[in-house]
C-alpha atoms as a PDB file:
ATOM      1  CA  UNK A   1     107.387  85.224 106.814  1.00  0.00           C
ATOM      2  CA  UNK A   2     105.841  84.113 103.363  1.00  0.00           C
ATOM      3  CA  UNK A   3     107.867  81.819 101.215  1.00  0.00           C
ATOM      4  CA  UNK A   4     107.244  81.611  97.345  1.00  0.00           C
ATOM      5  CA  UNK A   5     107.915  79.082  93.991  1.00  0.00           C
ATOM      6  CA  UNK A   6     111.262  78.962  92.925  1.00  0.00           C
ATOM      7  CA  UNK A   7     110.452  80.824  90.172  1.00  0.00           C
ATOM      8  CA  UNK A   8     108.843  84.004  91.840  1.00  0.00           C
ATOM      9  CA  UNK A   9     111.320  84.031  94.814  1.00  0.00           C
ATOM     10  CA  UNK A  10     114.447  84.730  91.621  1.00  0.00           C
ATOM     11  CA  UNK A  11     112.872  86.854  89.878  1.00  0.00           C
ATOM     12  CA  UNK A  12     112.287  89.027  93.695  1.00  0.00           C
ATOM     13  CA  UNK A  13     116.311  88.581  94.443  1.00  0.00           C
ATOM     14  CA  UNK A  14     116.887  89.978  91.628  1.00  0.00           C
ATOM     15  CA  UNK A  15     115.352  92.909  91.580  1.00  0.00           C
ATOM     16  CA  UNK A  16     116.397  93.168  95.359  1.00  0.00           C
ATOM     17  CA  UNK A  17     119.832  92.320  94.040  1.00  0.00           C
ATOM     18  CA  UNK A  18     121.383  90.179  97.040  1.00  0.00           C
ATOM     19  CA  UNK A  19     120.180  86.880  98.864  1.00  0.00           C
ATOM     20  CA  UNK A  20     116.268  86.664 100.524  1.00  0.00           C
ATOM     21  CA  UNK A  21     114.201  83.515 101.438  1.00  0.00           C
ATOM     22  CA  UNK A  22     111.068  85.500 101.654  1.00  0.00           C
ATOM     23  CA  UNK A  23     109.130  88.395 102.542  1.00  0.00           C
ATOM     24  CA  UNK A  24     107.644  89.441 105.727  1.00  0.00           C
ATOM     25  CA  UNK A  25     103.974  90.466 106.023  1.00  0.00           C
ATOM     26  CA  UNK A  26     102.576  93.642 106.429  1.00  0.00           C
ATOM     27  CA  UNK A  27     102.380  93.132 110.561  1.00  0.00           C
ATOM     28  CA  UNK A  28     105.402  92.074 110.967  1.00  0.00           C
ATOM     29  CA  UNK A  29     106.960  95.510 112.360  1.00  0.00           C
ATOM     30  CA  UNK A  30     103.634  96.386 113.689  1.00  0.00           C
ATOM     31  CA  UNK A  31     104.354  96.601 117.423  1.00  0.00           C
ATOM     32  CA  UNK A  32     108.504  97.858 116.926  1.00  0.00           C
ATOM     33  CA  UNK A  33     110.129 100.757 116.289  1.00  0.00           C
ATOM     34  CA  UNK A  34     113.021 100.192 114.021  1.00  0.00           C
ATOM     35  CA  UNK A  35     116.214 101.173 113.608  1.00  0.00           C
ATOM     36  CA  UNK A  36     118.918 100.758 110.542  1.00  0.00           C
ATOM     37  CA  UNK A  37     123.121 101.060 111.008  1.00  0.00           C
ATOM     38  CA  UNK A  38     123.959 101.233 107.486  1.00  0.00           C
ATOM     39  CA  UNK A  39     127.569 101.594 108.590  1.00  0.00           C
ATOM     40  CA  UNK A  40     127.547  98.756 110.680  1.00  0.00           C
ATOM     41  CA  UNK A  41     124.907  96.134 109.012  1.00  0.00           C
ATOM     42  CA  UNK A  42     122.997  96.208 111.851  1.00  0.00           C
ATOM     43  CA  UNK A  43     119.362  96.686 112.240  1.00  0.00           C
ATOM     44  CA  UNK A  44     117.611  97.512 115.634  1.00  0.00           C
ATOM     45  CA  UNK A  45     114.175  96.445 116.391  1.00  0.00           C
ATOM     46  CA  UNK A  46     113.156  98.130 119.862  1.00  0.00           C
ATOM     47  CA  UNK A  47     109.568  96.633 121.078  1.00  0.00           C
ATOM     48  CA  UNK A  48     106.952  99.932 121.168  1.00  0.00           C
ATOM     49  CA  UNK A  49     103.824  97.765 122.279  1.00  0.00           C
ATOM     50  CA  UNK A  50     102.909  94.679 123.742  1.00  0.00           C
ATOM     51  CA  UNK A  51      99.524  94.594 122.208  1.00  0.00           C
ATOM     52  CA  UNK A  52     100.159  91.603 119.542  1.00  0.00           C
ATOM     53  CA  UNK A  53      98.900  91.433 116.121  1.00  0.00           C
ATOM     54  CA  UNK A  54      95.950  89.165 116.787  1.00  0.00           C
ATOM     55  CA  UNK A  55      94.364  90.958 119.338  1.00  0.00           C
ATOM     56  CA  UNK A  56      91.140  91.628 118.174  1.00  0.00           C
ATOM     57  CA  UNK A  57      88.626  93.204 120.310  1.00  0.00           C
ATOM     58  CA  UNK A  58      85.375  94.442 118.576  1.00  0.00           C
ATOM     59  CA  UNK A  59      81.487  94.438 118.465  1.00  0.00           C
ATOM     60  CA  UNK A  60      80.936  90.536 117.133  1.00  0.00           C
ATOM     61  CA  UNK A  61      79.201  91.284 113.693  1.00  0.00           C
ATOM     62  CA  UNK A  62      80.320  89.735 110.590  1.00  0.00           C
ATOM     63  CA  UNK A  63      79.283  92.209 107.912  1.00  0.00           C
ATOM     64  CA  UNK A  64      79.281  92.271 104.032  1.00  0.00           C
ATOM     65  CA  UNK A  65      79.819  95.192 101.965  1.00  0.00           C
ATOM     66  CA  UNK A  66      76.468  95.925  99.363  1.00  0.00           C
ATOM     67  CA  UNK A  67      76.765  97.459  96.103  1.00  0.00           C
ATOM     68  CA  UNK A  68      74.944 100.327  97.236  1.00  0.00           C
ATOM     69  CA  UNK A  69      77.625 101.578 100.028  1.00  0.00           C
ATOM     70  CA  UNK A  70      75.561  99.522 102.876  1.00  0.00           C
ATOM     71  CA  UNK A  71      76.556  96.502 105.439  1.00  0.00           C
ATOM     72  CA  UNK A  72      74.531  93.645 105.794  1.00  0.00           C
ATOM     73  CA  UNK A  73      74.974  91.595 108.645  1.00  0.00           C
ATOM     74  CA  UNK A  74      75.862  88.103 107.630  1.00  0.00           C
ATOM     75  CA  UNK A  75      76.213  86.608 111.132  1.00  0.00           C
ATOM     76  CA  UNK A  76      76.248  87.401 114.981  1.00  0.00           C
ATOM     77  CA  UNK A  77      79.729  85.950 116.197  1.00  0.00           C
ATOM     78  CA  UNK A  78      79.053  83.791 119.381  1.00  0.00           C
ATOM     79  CA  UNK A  79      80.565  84.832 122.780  1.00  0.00           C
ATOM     80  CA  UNK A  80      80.735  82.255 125.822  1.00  0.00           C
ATOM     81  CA  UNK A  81      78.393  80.539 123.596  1.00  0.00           C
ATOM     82  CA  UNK A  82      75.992  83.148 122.830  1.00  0.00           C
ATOM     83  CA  UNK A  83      75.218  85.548 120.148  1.00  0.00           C
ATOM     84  CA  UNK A  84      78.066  89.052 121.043  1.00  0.00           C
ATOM     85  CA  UNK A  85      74.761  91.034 120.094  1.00  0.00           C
ATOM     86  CA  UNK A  86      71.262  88.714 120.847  1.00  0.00           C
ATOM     87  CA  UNK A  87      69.309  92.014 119.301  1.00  0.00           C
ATOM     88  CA  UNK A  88      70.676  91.751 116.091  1.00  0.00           C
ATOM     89  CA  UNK A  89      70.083  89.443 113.734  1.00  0.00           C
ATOM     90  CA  UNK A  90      71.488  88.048 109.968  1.00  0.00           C
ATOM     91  CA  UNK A  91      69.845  90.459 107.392  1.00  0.00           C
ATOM     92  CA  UNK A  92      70.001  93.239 109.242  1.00  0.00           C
ATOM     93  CA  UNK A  93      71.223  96.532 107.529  1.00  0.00           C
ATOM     94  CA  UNK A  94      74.168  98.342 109.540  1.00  0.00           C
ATOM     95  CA  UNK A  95      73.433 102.093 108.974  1.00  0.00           C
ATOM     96  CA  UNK A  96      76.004 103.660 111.270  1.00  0.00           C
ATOM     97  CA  UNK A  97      77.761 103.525 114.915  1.00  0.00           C
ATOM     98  CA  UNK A  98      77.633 105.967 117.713  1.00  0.00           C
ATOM     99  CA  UNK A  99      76.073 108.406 115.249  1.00  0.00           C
ATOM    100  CA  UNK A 100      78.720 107.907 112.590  1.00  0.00           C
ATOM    101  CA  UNK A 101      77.440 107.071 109.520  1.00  0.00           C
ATOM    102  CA  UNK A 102      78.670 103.244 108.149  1.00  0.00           C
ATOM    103  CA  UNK A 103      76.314 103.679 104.400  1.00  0.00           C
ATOM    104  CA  UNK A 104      79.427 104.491 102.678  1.00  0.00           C
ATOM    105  CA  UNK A 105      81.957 104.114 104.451  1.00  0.00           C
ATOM    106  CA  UNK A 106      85.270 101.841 103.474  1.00  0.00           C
ATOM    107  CA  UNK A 107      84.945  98.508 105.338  1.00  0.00           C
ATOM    108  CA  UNK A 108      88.221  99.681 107.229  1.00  0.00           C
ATOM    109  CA  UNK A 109      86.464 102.793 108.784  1.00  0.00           C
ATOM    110  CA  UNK A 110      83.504 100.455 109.884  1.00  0.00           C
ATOM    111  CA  UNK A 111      85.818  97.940 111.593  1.00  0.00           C
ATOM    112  CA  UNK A 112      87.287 100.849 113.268  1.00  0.00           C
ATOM    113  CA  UNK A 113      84.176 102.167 114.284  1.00  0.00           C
ATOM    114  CA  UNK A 114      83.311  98.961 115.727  1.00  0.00           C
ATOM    115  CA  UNK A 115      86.431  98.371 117.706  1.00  0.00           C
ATOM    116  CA  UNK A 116      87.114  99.347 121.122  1.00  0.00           C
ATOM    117  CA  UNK A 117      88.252  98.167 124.658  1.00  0.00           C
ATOM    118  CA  UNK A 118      86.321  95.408 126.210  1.00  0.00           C
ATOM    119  CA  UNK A 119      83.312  96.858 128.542  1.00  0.00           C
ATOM    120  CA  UNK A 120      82.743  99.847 126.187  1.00  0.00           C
ATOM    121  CA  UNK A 121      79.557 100.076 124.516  1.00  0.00           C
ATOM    122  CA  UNK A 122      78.586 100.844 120.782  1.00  0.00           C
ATOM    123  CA  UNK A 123      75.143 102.484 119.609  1.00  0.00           C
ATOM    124  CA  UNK A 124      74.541 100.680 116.641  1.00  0.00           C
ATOM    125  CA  UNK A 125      71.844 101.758 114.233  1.00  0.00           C
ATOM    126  CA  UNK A 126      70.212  98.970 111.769  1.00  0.00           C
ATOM    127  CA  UNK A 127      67.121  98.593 109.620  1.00  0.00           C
ATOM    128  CA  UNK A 128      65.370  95.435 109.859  1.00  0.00           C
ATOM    129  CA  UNK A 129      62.269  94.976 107.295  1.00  0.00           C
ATOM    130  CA  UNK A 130      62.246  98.820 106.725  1.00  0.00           C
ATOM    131  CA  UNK A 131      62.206 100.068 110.473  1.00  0.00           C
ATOM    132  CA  UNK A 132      64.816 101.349 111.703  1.00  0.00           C
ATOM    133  CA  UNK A 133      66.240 100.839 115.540  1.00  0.00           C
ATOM    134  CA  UNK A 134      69.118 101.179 117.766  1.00  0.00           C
ATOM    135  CA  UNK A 135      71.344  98.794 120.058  1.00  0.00           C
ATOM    136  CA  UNK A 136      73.694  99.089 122.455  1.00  0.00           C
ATOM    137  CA  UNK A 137      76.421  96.830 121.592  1.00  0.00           C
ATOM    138  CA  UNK A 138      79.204  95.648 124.043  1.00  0.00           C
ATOM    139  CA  UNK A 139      83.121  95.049 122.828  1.00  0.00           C
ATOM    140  CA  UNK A 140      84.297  91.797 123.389  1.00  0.00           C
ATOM    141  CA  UNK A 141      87.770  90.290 123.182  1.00  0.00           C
ATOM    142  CA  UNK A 142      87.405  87.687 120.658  1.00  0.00           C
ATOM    143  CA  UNK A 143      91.344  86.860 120.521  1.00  0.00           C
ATOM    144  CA  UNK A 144      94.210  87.533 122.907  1.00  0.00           C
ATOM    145  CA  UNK A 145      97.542  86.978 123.255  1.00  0.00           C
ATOM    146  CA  UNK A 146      99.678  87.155 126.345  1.00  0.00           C
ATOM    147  CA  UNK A 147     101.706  90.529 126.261  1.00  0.00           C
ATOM    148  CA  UNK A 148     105.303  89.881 126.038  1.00  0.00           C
ATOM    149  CA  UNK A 149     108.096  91.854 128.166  1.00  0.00           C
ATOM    150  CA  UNK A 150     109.407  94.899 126.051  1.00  0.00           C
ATOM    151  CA  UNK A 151     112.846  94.342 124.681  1.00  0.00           C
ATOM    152  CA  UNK A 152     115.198  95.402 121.805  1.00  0.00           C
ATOM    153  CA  UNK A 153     116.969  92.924 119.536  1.00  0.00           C
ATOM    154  CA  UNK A 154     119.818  93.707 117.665  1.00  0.00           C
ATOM    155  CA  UNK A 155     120.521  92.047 113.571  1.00  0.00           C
ATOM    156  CA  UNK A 156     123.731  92.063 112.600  1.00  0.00           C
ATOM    157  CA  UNK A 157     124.643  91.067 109.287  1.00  0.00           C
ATOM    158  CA  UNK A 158     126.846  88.229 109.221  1.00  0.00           C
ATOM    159  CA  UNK A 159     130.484  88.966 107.618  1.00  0.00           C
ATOM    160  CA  UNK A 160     130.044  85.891 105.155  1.00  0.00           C
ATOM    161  CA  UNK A 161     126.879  87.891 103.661  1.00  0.00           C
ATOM    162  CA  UNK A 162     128.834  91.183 103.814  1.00  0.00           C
ATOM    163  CA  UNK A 163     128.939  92.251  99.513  1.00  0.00           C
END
């Protein structure tokens, strides 16, 4: 939940046209199905997934997007206290992932290309001083969560906000 200035936070009411205190994030739903009872005020939110928000498991590059459509690698993120890929290093070009091509590609596709479950592999291809070469780069889990039980909560609107 995101809370705003005074000023900002009227100006969203009223074009909402009842009562808020703020907004909730683009995640927030992420992992529920959800349900509205117009009739009744009610809003159901029934638990899909347990896989939270933050759960990031990935090839450990951190990459930045080039004018020209390419990724450089800025740095090699460390894992149990040691570089996620030792082969690559910061400079290197990323030119694509298990054959996929990342030169042009949105920085969204490339993150999804490097994603994956822990223990899998990726083939990455790089250039490094003009030569190009391949590695094969293991998924880590960076950041977990414990999975919660899956459950469904029920909103009702209270009769004192009822319009």
């Amino acid at each position: 939940m995101a809370s705003f200035p005074a000023n900002l936070l009227e100006k969203i009411k009223r074009r909402a046209g009842t009562e808020i205190v703020g907004l909730l994030g683009g995640d927030a739903f992420r992992n529920y199905r959800v349900g509205i009872d117009y009739a009744h005020s009610t809003v159901y939110l029934d638990q899909a997934t347990n896989t939270p928000a933050w759960d990031v498991s990935a090839v450990g590059l951190t990459l930045r997007p080039e004018p020209d459509g390419r990724y450089t690698v800025l740095a090699v993120v460390a894992y149990q206290g040691k570089p996620a890929v030792a082969e690559v290093k910061p400079g290197d070009v990323l030119l694509g992932v298990d054959g996929a091509p990342a030169t042009g590609a949105t920085l969204g596709q490339v993150w999804s290309l490097l994603g994956g479950t822990p223990g899998q592999t990726r083939a990455l291809t790089l250039e490094r001083d003009g030569r190009r070469f391949t590695v094969d780069a293991p998924i880590h889990r960076f950041l977990a969560a414990p999975a919660k039980p899956s459950r469904t909560t029920r909103i009702t609107q209270r009769p004192s906000q009822k319009k």
